[in-house]
C-alpha atoms as a PDB file:
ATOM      1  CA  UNK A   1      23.090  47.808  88.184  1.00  0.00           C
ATOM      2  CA  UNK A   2      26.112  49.289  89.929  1.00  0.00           C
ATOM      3  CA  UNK A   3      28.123  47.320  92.508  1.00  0.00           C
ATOM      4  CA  UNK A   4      29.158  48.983  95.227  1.00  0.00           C
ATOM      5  CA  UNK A   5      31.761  48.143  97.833  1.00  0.00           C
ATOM      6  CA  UNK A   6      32.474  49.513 100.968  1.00  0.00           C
ATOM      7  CA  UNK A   7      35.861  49.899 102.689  1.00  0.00           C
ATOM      8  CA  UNK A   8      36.858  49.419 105.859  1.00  0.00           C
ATOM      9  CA  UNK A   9      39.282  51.657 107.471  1.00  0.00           C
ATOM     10  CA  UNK A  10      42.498  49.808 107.453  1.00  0.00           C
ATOM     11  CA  UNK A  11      43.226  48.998 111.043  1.00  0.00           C
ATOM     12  CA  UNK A  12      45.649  49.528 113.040  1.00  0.00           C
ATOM     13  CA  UNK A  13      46.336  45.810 114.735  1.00  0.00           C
ATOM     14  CA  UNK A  14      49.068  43.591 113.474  1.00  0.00           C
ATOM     15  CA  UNK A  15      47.496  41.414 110.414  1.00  0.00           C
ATOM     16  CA  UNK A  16      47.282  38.223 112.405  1.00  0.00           C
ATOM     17  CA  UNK A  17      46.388  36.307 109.572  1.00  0.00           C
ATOM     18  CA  UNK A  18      43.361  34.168 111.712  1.00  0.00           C
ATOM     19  CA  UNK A  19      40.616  37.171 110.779  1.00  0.00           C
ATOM     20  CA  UNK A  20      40.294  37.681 114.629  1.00  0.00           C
ATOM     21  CA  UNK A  21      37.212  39.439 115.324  1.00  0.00           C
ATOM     22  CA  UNK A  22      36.803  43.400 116.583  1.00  0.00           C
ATOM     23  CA  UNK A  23      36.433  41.811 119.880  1.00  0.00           C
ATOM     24  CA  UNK A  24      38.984  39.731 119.922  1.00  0.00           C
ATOM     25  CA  UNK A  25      41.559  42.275 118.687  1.00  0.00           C
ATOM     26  CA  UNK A  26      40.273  44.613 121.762  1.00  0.00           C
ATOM     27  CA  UNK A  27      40.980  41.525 124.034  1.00  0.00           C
ATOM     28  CA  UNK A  28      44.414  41.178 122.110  1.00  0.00           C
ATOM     29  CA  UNK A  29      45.428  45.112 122.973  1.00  0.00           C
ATOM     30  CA  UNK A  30      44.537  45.060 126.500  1.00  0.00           C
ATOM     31  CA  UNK A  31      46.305  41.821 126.737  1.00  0.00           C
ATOM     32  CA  UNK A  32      49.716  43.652 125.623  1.00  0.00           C
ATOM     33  CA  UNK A  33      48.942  46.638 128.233  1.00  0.00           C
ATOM     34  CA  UNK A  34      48.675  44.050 130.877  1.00  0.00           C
ATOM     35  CA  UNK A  35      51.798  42.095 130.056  1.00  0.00           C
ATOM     36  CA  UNK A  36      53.779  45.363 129.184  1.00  0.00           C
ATOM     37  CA  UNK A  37      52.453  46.970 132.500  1.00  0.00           C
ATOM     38  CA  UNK A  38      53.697  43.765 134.335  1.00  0.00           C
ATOM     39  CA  UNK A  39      57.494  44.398 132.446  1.00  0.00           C
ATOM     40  CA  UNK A  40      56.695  41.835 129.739  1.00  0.00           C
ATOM     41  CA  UNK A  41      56.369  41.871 125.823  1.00  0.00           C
ATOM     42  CA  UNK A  42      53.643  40.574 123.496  1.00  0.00           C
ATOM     43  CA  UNK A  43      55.544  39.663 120.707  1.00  0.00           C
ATOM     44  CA  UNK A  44      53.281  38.426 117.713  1.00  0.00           C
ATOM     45  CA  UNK A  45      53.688  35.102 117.876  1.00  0.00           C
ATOM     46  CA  UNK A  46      52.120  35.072 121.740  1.00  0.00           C
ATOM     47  CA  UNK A  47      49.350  37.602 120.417  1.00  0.00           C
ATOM     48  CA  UNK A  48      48.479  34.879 118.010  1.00  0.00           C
ATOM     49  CA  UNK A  49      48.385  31.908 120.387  1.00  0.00           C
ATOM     50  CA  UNK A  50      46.204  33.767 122.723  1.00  0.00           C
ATOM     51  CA  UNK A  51      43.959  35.050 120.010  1.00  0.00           C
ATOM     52  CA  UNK A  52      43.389  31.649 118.831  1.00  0.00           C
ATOM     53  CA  UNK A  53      42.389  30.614 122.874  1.00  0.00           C
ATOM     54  CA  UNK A  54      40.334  33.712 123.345  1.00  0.00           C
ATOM     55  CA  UNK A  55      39.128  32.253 119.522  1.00  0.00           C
ATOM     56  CA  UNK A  56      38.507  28.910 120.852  1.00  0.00           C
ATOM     57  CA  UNK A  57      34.625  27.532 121.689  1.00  0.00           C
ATOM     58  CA  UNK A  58      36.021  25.118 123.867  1.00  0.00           C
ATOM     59  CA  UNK A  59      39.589  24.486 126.000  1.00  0.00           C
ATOM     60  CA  UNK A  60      42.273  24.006 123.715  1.00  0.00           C
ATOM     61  CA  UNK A  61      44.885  21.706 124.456  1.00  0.00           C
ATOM     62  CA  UNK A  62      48.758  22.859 122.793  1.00  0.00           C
ATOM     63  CA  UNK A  63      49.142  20.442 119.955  1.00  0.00           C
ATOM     64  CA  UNK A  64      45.251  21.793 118.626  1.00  0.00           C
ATOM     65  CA  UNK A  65      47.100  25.284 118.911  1.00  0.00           C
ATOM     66  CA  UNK A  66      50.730  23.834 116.845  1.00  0.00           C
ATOM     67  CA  UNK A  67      48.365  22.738 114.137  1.00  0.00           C
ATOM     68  CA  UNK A  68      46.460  25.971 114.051  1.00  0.00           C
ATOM     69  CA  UNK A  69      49.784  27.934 113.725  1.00  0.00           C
ATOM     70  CA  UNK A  70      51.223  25.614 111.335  1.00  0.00           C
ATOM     71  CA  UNK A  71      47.936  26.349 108.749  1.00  0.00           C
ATOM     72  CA  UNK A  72      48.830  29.930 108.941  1.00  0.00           C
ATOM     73  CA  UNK A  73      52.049  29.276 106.946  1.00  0.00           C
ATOM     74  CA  UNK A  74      54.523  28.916 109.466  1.00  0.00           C
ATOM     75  CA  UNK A  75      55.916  25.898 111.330  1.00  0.00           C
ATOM     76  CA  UNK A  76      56.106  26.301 114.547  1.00  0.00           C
ATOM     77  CA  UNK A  77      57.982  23.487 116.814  1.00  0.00           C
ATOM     78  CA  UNK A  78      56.145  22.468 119.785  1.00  0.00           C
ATOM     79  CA  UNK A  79      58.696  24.319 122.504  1.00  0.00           C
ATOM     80  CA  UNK A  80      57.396  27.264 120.625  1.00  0.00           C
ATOM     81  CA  UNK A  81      53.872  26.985 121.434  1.00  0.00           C
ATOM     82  CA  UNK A  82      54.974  25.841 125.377  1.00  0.00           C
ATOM     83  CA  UNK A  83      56.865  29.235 126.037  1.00  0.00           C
ATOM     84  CA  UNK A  84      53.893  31.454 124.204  1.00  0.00           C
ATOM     85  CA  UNK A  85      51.873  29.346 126.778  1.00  0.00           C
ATOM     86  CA  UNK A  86      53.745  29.623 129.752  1.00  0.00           C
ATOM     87  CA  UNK A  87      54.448  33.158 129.066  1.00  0.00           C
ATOM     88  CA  UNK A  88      50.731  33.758 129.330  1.00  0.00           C
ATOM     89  CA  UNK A  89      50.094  31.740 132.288  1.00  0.00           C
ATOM     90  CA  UNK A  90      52.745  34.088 133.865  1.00  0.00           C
ATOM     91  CA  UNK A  91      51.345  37.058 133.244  1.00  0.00           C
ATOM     92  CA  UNK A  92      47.518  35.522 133.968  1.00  0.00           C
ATOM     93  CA  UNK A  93      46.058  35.644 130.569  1.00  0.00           C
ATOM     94  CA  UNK A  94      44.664  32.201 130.599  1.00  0.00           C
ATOM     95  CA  UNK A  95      44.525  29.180 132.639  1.00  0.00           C
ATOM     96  CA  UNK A  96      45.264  25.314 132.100  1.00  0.00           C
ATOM     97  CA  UNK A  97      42.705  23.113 133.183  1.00  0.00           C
ATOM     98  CA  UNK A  98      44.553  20.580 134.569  1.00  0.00           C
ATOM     99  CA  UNK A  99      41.522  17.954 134.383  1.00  0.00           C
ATOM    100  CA  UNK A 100      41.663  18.365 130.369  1.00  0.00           C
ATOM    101  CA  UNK A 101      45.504  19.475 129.829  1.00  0.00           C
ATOM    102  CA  UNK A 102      44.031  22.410 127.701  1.00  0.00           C
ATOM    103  CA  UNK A 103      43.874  26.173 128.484  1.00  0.00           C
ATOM    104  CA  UNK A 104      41.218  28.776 128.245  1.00  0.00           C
ATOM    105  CA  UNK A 105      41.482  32.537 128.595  1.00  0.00           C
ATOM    106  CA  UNK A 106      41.064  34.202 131.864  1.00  0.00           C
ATOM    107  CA  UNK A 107      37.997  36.153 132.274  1.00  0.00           C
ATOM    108  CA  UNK A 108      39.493  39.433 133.210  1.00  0.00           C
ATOM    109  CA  UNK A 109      40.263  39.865 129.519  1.00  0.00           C
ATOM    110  CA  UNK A 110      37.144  41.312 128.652  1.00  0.00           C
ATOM    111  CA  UNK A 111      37.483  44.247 131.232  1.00  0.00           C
ATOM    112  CA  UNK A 112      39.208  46.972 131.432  1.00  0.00           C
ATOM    113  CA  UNK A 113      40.447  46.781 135.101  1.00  0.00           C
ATOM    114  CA  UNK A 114      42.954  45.015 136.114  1.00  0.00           C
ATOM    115  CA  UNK A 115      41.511  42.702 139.406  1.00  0.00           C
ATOM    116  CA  UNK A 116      43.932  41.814 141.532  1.00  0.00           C
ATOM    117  CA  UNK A 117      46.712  41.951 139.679  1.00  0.00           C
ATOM    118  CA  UNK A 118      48.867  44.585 141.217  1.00  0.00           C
ATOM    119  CA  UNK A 119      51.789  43.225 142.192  1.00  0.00           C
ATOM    120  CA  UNK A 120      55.488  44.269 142.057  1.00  0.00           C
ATOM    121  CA  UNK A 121      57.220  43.019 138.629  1.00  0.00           C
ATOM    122  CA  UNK A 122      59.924  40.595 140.613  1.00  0.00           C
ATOM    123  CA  UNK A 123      56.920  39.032 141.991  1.00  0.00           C
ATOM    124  CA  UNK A 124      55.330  36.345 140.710  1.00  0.00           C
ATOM    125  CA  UNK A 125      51.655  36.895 139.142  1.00  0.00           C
ATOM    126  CA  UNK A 126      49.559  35.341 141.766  1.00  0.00           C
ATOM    127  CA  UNK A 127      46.205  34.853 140.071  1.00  0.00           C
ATOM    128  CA  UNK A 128      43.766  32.626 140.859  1.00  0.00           C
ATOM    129  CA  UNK A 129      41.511  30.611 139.193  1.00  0.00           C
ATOM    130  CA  UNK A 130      38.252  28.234 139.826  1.00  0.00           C
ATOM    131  CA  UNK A 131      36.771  26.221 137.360  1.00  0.00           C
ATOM    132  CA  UNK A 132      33.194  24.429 137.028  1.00  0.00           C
ATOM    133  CA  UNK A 133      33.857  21.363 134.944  1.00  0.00           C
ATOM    134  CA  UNK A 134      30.968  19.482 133.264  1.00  0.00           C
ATOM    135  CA  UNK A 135      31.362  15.948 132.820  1.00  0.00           C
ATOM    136  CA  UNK A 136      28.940  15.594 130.488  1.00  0.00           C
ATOM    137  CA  UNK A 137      29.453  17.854 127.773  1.00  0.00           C
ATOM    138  CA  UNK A 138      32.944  19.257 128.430  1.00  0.00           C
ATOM    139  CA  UNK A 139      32.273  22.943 128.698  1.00  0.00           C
ATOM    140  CA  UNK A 140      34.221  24.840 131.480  1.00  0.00           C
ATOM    141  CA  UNK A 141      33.030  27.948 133.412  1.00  0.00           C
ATOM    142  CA  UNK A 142      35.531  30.298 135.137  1.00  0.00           C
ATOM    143  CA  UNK A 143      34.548  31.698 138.500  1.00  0.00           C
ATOM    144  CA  UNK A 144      36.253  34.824 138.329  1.00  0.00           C
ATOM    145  CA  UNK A 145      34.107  36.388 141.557  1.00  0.00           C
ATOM    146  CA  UNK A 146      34.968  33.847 144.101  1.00  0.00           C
ATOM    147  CA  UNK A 147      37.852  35.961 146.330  1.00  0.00           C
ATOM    148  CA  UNK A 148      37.018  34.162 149.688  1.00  0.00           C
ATOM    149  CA  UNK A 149      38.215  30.652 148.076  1.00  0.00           C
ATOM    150  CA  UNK A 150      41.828  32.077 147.676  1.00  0.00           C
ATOM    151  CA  UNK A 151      41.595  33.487 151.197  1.00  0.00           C
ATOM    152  CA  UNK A 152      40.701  30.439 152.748  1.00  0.00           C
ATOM    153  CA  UNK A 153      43.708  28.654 150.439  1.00  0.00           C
ATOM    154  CA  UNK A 154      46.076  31.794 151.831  1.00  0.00           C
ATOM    155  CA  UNK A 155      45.065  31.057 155.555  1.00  0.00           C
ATOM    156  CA  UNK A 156      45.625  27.395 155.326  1.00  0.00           C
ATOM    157  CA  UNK A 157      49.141  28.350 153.110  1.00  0.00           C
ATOM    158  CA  UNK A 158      49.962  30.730 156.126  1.00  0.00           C
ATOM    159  CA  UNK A 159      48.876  28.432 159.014  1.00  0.00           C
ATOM    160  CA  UNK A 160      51.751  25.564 156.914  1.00  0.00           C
ATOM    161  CA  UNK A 161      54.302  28.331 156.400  1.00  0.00           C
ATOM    162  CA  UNK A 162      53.526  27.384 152.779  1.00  0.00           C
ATOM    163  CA  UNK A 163      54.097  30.039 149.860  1.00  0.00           C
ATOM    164  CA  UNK A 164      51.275  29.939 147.256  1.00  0.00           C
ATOM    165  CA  UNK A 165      52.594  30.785 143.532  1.00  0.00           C
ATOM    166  CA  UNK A 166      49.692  29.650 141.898  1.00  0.00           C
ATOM    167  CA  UNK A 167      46.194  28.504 143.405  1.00  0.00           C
ATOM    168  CA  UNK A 168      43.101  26.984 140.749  1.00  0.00           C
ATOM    169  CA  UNK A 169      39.991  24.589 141.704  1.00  0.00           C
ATOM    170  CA  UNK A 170      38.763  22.166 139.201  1.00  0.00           C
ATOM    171  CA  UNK A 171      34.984  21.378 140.377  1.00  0.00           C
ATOM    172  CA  UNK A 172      33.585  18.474 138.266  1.00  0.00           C
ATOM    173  CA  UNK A 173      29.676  18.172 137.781  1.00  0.00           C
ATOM    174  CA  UNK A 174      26.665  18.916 135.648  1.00  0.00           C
ATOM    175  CA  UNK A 175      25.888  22.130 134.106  1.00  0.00           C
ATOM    176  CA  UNK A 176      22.731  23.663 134.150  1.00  0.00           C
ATOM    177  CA  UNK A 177      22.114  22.739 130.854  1.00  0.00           C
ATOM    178  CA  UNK A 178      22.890  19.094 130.645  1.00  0.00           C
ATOM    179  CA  UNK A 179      20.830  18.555 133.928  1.00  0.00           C
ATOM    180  CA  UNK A 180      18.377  20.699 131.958  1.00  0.00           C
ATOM    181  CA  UNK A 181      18.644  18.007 129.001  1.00  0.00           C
ATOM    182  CA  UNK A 182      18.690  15.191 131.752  1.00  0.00           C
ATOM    183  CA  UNK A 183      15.482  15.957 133.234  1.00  0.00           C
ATOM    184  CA  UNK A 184      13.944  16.792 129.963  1.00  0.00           C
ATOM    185  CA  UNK A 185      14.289  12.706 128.720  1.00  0.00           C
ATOM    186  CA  UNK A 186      13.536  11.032 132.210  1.00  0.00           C
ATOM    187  CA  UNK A 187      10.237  13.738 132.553  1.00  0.00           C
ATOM    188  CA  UNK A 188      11.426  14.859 136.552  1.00  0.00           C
ATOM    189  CA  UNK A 189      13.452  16.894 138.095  1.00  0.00           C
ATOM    190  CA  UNK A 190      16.274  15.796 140.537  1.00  0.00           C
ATOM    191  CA  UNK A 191      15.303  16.463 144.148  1.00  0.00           C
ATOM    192  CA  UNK A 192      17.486  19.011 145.774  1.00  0.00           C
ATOM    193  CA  UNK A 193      19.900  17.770 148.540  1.00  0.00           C
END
């Protein structure tokens, strides 16, 4: 019997040492364009933090993402981890979800344009966010097409001579599938409001 193995290519991508998928290494690249096209720098160490969000089932709160960097043979201190982070909320790579103190990746990572994220370098990245939060099983869902909720947050900004830097929604609820599950046990459906 003859054993046959097949190579892979060697690839091009730093060796991040966390096995990140094809995907997430795609994610990873146009992550760097974005930042570098904004006047910042992906070093590795910020590559790694947001390929272990973009990783991540679930939001992941900063001391989860110490410990993961720490198994990878290093030992990070935890104002390491809180400039990778805030160095990617800058540059609107991921979000914190304020409800949970953890962060998830923005959406607009898996395209190739970049939304509305032309803006001047000396300005600050305004980008943002609305979240669907379930309170029964903890999963998060970004809203990435919702542009009229940061216009109305703009007008009302304008109207108070306010300037936004930074605008997210936290919506708290069921999702679909947990109401799903819900109905499934008590054998009806919720009547609609």
């Amino acid at each position: 019997m003859m054993n046959m193995q097949t190579r892979t290519p060697p690839s091009t991508q730093p060796d991040d040492g966390y096995g990140f998928s094809d995907r997430i290494q795609h994610q990873l690249d146009h992550a760097g364009r974005l930042c570098a096209g904004q006047g910042g720098r992906m070093t590795q160490q910020r590559r790694d933090v947001l390929g272990l969000i973009l990783s991540a089932s679930a939001p992941v709160g900063a001391y989860d993402l110490l410990e993961q960097l720490k198994t990878s043979g290093r030992k990070p201190a935890p104002p390491t981890i809180y400039r990778a982070l805030d160095f990617l909320l800058e540059h609107g790579l991921i979000h914190r979800i304020e409800r949970l103190s953890a962060f998830v990746p923005c959406t607009h990572l898996q395209h190739e344009h970049t939304h509305d994220h032309a803006h001047a370098q000396t300005e600050p990245c305004l980008h943002s966010a609305q979240f669907l939060i379930c309170r029964t099983c903890g999963g998060v869902t970004e809203i990435a097409d919702a542009p009229r909720v940061l216009d109305v947050l703009k007008t009302i900004c304008d109207k108070k001579n306010f300037t936004m830097q930074s605008a997210s929604v936290e919506v708290e609820g069921v999702c679909e599938d947990c109401a799903q599950a819900a109905t499934g046990q008590k054998g009806h459906a919720p009547t609609p409001n």
